[in-house]
C-alpha atoms as a PDB file:
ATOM      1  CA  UNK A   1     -23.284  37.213   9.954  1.00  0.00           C
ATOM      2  CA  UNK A   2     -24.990  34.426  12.584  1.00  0.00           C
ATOM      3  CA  UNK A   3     -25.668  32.821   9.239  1.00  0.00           C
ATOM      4  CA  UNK A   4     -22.701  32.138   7.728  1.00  0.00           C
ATOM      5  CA  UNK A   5     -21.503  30.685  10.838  1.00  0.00           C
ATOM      6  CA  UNK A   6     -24.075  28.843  11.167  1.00  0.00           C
ATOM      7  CA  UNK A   7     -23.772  27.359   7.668  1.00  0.00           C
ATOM      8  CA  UNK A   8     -19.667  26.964   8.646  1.00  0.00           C
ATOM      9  CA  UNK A   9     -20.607  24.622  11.679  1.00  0.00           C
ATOM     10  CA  UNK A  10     -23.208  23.031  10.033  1.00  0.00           C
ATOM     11  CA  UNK A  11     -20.587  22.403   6.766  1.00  0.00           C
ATOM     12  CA  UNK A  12     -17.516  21.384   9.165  1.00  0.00           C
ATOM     13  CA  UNK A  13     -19.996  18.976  10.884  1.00  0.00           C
ATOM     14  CA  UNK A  14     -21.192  17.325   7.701  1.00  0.00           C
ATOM     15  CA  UNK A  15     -17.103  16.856   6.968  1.00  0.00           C
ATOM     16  CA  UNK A  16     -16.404  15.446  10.501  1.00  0.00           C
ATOM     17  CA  UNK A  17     -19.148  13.042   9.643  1.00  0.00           C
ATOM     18  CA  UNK A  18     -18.279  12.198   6.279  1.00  0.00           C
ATOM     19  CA  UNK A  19     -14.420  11.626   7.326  1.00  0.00           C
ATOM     20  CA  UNK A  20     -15.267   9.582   9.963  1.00  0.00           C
ATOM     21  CA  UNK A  21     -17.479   7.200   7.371  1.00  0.00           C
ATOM     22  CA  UNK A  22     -14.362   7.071   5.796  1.00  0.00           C
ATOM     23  CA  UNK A  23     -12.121   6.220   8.656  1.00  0.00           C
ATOM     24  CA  UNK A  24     -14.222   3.362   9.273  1.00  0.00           C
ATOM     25  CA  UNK A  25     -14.749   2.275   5.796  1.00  0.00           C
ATOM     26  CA  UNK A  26     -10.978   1.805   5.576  1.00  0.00           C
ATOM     27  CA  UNK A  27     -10.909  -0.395   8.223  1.00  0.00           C
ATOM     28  CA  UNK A  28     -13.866  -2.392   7.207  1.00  0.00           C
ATOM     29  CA  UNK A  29     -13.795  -2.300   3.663  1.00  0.00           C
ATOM     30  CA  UNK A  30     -16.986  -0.712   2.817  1.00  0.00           C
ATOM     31  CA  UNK A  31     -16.710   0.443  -0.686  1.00  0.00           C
ATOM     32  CA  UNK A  32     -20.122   2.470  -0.757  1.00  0.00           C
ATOM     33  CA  UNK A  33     -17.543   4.894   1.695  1.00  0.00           C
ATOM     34  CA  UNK A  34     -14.386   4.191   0.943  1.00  0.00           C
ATOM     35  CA  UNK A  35     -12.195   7.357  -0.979  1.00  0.00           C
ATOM     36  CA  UNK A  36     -12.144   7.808  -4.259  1.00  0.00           C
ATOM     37  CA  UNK A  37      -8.919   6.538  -4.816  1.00  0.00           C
ATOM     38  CA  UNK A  38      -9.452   2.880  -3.213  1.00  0.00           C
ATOM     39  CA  UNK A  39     -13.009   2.907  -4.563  1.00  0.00           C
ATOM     40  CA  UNK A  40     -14.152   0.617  -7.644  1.00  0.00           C
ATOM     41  CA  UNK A  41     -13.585  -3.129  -8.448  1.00  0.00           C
ATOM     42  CA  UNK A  42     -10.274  -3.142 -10.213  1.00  0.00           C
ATOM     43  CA  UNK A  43      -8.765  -1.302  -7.470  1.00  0.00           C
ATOM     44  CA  UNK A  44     -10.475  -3.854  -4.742  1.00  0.00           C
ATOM     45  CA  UNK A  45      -9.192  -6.748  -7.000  1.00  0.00           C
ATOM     46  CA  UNK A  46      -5.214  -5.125  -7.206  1.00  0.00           C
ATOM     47  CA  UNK A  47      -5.924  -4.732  -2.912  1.00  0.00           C
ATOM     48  CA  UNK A  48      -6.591  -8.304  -2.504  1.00  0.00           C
ATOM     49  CA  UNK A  49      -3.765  -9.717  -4.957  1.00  0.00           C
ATOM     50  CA  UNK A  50      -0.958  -7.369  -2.964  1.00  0.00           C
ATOM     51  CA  UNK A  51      -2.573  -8.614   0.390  1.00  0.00           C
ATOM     52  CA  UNK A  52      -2.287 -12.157  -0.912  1.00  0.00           C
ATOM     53  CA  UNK A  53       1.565 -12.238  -1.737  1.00  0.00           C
ATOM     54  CA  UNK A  54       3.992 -11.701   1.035  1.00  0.00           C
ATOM     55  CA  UNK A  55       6.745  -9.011  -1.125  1.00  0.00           C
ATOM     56  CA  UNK A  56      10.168  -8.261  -0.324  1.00  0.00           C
ATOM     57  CA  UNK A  57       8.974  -4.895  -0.447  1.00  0.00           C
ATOM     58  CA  UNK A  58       7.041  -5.379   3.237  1.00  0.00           C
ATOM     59  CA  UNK A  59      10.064  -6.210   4.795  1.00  0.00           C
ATOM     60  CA  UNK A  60      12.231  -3.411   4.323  1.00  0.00           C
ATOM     61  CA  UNK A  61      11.471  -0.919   6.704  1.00  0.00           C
ATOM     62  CA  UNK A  62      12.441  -3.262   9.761  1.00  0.00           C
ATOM     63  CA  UNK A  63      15.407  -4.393   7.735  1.00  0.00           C
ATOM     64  CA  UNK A  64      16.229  -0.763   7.336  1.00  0.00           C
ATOM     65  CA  UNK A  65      15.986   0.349  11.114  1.00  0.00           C
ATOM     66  CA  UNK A  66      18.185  -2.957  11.497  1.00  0.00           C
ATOM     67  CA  UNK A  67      20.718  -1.215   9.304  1.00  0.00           C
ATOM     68  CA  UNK A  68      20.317   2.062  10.541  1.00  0.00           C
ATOM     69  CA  UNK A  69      21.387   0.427  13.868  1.00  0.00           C
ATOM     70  CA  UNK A  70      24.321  -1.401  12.421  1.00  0.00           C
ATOM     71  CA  UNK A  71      25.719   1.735  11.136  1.00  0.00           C
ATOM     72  CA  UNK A  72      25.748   3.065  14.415  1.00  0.00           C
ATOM     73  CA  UNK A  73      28.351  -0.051  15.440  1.00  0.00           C
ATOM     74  CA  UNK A  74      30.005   0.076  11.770  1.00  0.00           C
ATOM     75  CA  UNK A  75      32.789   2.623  12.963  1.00  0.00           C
ATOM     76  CA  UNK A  76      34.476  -0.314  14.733  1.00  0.00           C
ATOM     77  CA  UNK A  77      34.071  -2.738  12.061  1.00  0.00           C
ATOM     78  CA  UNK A  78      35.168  -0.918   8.876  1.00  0.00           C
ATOM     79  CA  UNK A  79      34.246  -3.804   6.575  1.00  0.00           C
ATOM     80  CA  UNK A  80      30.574  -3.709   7.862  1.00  0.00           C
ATOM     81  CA  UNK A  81      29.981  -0.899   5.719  1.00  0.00           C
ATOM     82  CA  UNK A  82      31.055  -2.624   2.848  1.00  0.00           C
ATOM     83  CA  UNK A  83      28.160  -5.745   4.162  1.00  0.00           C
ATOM     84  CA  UNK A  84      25.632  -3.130   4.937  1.00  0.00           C
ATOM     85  CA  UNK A  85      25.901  -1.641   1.359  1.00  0.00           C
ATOM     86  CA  UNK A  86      26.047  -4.865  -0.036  1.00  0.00           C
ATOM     87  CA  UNK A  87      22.898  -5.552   1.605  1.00  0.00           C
ATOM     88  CA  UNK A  88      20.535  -2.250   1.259  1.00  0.00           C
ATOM     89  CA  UNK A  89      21.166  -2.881  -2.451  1.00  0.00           C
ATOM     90  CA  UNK A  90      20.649  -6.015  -2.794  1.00  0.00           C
ATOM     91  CA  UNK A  91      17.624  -5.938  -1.235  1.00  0.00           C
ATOM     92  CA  UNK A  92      16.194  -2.799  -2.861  1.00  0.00           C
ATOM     93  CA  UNK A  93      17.130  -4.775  -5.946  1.00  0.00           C
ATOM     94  CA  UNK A  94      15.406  -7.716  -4.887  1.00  0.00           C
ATOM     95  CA  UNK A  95      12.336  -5.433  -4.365  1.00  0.00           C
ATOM     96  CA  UNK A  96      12.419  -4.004  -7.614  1.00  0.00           C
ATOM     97  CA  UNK A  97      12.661  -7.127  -9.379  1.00  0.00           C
ATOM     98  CA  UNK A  98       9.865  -9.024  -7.065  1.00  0.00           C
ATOM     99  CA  UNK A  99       7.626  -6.112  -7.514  1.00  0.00           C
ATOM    100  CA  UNK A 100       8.587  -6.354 -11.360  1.00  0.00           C
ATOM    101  CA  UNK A 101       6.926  -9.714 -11.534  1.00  0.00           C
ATOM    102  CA  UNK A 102       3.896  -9.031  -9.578  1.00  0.00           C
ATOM    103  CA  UNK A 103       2.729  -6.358 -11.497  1.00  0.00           C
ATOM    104  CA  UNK A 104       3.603  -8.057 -14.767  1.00  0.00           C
ATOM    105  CA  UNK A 105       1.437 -11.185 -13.415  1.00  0.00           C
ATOM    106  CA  UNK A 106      -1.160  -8.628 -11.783  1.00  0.00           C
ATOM    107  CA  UNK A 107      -1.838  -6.625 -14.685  1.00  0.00           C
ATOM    108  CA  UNK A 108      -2.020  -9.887 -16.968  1.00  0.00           C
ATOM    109  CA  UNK A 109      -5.278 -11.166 -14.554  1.00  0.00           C
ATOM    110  CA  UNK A 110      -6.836  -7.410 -14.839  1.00  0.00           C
ATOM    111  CA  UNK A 111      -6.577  -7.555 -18.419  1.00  0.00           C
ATOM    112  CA  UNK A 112      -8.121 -11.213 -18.443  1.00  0.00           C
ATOM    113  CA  UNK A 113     -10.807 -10.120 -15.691  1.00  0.00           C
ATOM    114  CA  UNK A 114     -11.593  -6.753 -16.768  1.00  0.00           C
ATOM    115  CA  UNK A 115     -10.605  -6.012 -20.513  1.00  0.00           C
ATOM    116  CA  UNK A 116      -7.450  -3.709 -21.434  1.00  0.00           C
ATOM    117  CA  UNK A 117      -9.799  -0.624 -21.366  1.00  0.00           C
ATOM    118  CA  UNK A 118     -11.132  -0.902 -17.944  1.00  0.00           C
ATOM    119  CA  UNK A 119      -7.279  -0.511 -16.572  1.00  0.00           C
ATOM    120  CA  UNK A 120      -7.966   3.042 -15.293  1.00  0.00           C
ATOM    121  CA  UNK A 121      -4.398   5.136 -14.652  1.00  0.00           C
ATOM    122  CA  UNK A 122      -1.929   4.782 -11.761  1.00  0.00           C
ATOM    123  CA  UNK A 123      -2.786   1.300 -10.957  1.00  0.00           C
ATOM    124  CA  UNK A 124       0.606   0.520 -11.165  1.00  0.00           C
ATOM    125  CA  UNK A 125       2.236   3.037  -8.259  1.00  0.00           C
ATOM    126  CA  UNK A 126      -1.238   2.022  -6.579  1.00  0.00           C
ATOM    127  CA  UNK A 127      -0.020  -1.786  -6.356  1.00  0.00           C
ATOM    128  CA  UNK A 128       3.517  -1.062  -5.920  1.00  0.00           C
ATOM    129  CA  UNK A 129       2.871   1.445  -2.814  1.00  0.00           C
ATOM    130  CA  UNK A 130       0.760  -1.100  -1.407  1.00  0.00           C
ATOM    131  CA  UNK A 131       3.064  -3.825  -1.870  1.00  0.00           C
ATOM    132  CA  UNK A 132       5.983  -1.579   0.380  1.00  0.00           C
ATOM    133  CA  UNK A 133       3.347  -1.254   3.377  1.00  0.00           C
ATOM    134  CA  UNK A 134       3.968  -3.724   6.144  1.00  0.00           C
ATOM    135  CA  UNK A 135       0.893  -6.184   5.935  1.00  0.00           C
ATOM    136  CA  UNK A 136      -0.716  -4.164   9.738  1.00  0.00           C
ATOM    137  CA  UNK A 137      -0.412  -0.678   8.408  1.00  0.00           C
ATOM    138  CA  UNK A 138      -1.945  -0.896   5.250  1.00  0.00           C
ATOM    139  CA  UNK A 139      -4.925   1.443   4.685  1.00  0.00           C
ATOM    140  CA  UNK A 140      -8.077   0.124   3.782  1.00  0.00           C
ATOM    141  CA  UNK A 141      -7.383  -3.015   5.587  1.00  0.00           C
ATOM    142  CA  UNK A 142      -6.557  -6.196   3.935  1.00  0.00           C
ATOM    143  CA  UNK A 143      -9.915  -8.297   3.865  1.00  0.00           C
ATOM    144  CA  UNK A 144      -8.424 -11.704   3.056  1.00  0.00           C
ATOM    145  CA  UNK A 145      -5.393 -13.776   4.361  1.00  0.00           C
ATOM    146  CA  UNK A 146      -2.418 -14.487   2.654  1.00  0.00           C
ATOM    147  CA  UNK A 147      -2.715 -17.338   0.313  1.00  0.00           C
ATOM    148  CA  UNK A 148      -6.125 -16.374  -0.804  1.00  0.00           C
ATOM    149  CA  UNK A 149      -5.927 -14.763  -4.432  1.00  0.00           C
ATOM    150  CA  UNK A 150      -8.521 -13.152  -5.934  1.00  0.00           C
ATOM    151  CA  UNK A 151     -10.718 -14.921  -8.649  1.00  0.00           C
END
């Protein structure tokens, strides 16, 4: 019995340890540790294109607590409603169509950089979810400014 708690701690230690090499490789970058799903070139070459662009996509959580806000004063103003709908639409529209283009453009370079059958699967949602981070929060960290595309 002492022995298969023994081999728990030692097992949950060995996870602790591994987790926090991943913790810390998603701040840093460090592919050797980084999870599967962020791990490889194509995926480190999508990471720096998204963290090269500024997207409408970034913005619209703080635009969204904005209109949460507003509809909190819309009651007095029934027309605001009217603006704020207006508004969230238009700017999940704008979203949609911005991140439209970047992956079009995106998946054009991967093609030209990697070949059509080095594309692995879900590279698409990977980009786009990227893309709707805000620029701080986005896990592994961006490792180059904006402005500075990948070759």
């Amino acid at each position: 019995m002492t022995d298969r708690k023994a081999a728990r701690d030692v097992d949950r230690a060995k996870r602790r340890q591994q987790q926090a090499l991943q913790r810390q490789a998603l701040v840093t970058g460090d592919e050797r540790h980084l999870p599967a799903r962020d791990r490889g070139p194509v995926r480190r070459y999508v990471r720096d294109y998204v963290d090269a662009r500024r997207s409408v996509g970034e913005f619209m959580l703080p635009v969204m607590l904005l209109v949460l806000a507003l509809t909190f004063v819309a009651p007095r103003f029934p027309a605001a409603y009217t603006l704020i709908f207006a508004a969230v639409y238009g700017l999940v529209g704008l979203a949609a169509l911005d991140l439209f283009l970047m992956w079009r453009k995106l998946k054009g370079q991967l093609v030209a950089k990697f070949g059509a059958g080095q594309i692995p699967r879900g590279l698409t949602m990977y980009a786009v979810m990227r893309a709707f981070q805000m620029r701080r929060t986005r896990m592994p960290r961006p490792q180059n400014k904006r402005g500075a595309y990948p070759s």
